[in-house]
C-alpha atoms as a PDB file:
ATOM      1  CA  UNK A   1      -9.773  -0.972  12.223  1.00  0.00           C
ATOM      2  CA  UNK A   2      -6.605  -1.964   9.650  1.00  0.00           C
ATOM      3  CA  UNK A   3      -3.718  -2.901  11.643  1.00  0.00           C
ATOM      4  CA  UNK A   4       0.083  -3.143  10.375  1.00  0.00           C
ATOM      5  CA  UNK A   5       1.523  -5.309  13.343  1.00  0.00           C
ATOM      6  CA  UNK A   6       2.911  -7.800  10.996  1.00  0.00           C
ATOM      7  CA  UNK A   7       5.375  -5.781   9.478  1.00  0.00           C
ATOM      8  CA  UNK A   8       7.567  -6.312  12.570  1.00  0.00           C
ATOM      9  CA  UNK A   9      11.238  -5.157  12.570  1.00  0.00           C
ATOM     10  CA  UNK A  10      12.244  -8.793  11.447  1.00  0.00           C
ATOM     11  CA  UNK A  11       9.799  -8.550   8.253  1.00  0.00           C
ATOM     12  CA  UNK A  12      11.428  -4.845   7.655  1.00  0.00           C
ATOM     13  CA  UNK A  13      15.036  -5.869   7.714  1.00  0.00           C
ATOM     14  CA  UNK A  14      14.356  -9.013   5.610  1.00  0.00           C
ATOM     15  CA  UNK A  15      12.488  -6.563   2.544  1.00  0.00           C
ATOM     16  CA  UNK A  16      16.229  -4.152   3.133  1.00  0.00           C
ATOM     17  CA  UNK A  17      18.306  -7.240   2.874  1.00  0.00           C
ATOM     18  CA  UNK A  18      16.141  -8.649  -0.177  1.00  0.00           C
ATOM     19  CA  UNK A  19      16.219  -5.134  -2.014  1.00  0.00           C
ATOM     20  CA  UNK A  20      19.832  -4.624  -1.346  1.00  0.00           C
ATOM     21  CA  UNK A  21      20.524  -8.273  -2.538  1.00  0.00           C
ATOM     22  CA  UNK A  22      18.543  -7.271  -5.692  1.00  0.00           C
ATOM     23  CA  UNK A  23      21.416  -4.510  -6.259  1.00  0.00           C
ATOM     24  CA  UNK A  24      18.388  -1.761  -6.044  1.00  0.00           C
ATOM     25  CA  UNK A  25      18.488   1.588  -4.535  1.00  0.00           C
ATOM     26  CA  UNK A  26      16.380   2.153  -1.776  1.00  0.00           C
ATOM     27  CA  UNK A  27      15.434   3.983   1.760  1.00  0.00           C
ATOM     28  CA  UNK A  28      12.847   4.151   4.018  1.00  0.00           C
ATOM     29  CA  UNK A  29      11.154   7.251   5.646  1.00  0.00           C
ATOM     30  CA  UNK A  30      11.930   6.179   9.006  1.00  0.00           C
ATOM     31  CA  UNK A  31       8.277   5.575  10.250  1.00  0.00           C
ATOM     32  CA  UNK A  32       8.851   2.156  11.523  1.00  0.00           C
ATOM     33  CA  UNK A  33       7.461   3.391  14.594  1.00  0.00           C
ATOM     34  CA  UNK A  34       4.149   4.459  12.817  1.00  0.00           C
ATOM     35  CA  UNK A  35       3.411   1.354  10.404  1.00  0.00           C
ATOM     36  CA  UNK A  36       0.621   2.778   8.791  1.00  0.00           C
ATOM     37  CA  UNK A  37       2.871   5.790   7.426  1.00  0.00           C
ATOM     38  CA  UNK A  38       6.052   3.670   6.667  1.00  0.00           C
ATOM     39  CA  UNK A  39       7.047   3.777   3.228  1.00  0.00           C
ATOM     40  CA  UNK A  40      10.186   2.062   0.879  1.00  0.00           C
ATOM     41  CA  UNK A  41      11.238   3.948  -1.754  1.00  0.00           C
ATOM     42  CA  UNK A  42      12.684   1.895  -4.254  1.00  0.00           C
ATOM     43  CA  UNK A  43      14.111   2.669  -7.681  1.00  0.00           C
ATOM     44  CA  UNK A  44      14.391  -0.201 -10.423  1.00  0.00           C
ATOM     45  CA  UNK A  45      16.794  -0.655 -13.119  1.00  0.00           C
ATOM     46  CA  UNK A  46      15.366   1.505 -15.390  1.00  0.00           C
ATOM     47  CA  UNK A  47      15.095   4.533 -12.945  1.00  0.00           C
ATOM     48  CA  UNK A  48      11.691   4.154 -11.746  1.00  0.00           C
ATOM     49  CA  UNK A  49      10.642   5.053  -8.816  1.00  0.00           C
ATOM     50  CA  UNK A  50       8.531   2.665  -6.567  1.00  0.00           C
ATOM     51  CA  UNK A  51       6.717   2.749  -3.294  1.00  0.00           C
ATOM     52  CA  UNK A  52       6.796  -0.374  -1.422  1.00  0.00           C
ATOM     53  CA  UNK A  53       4.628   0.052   1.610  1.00  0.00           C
ATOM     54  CA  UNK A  54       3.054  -2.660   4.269  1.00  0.00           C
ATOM     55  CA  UNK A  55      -0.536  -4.305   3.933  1.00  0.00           C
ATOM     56  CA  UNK A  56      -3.232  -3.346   5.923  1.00  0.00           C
ATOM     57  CA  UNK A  57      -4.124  -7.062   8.629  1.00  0.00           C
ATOM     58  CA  UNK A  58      -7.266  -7.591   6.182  1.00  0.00           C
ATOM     59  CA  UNK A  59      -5.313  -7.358   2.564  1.00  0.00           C
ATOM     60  CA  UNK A  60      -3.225 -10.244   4.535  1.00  0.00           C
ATOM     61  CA  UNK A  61      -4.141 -14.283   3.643  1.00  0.00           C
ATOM     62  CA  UNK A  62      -3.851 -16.180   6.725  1.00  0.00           C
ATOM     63  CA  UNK A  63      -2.192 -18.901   4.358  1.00  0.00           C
ATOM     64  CA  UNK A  64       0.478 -16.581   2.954  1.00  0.00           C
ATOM     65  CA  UNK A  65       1.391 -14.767   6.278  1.00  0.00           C
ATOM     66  CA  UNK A  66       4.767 -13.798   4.706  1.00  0.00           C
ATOM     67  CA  UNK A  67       3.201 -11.834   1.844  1.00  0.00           C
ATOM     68  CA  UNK A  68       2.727  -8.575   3.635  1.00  0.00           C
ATOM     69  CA  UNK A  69       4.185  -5.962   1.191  1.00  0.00           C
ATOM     70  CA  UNK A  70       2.745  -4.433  -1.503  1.00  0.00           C
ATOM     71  CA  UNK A  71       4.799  -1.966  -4.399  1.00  0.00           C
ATOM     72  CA  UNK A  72       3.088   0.830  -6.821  1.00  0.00           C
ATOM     73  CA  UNK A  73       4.831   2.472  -9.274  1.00  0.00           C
ATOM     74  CA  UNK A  74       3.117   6.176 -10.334  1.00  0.00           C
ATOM     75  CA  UNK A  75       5.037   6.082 -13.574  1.00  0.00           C
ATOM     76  CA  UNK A  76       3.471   2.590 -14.742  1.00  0.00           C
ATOM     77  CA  UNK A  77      -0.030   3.254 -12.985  1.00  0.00           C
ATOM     78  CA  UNK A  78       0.337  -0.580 -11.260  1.00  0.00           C
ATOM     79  CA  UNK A  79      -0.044  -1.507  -8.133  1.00  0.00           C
ATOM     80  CA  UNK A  80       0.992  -5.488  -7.227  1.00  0.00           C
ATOM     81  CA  UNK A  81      -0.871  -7.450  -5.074  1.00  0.00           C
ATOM     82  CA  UNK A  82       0.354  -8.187  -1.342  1.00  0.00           C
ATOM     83  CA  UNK A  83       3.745 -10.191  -2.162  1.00  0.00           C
ATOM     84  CA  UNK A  84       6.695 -11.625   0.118  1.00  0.00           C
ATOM     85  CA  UNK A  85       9.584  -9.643   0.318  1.00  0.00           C
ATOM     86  CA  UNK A  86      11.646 -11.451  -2.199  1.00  0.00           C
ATOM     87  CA  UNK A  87       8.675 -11.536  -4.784  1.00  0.00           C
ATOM     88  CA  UNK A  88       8.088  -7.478  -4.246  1.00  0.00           C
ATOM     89  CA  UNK A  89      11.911  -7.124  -4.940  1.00  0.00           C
ATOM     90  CA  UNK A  90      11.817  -9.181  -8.302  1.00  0.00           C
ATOM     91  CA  UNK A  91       8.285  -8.048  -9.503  1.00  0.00           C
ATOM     92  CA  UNK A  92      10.397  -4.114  -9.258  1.00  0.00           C
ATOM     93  CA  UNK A  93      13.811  -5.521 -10.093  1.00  0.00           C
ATOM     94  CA  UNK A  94      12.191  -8.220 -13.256  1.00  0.00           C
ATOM     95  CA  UNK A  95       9.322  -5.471 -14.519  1.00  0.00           C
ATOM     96  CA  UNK A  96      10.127  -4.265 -18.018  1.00  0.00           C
END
């Protein structure tokens, strides 16, 4: 079964400060308590709308244990692979 652990409040408040240090607009639908369900909404500079949202324990690389969120954007039909916080916020904030 596909845990979500790892996205501990720590992990959470770093991907806020990284987003908010990226000068983006975001929120979160309060289901920290609930991992599976919790959900960023970010929007990028060009008005986009993105959905950041934690890895499941097996998407995960035991070498890269920071790279636990992953961001899909409806509008673009992408999805990025399982990224650090800082590398989530400037694949939405850098993406043309």
């Amino acid at each position: 079964m596909a845990t979500f652990d790892h996205a501990t409040p720590d992990r959470c408040a770093q991907l806020g400060r990284a987003l908010t240090a990226a000068g983006l607009t975001w929120s979160e639908n309060g289901c920290q308590g609930t991992l599976q369900y919790l959900t960023y909404t970010v929007t990028d500079p060009h008005g986009r709308t993105w959905q950041v949202t934690p890895a499941t324990n097996f998407q995960i690389s035991p070498s890269n244990p920071a790279q636990i969120w992953q961001a899909s954007c409806g509008e673009l039909a992408t999805t990025t692979p399982v990224l650090s916080a800082r590398k989530v916020t400037e694949h939405i904030k850098d993406t043309p």
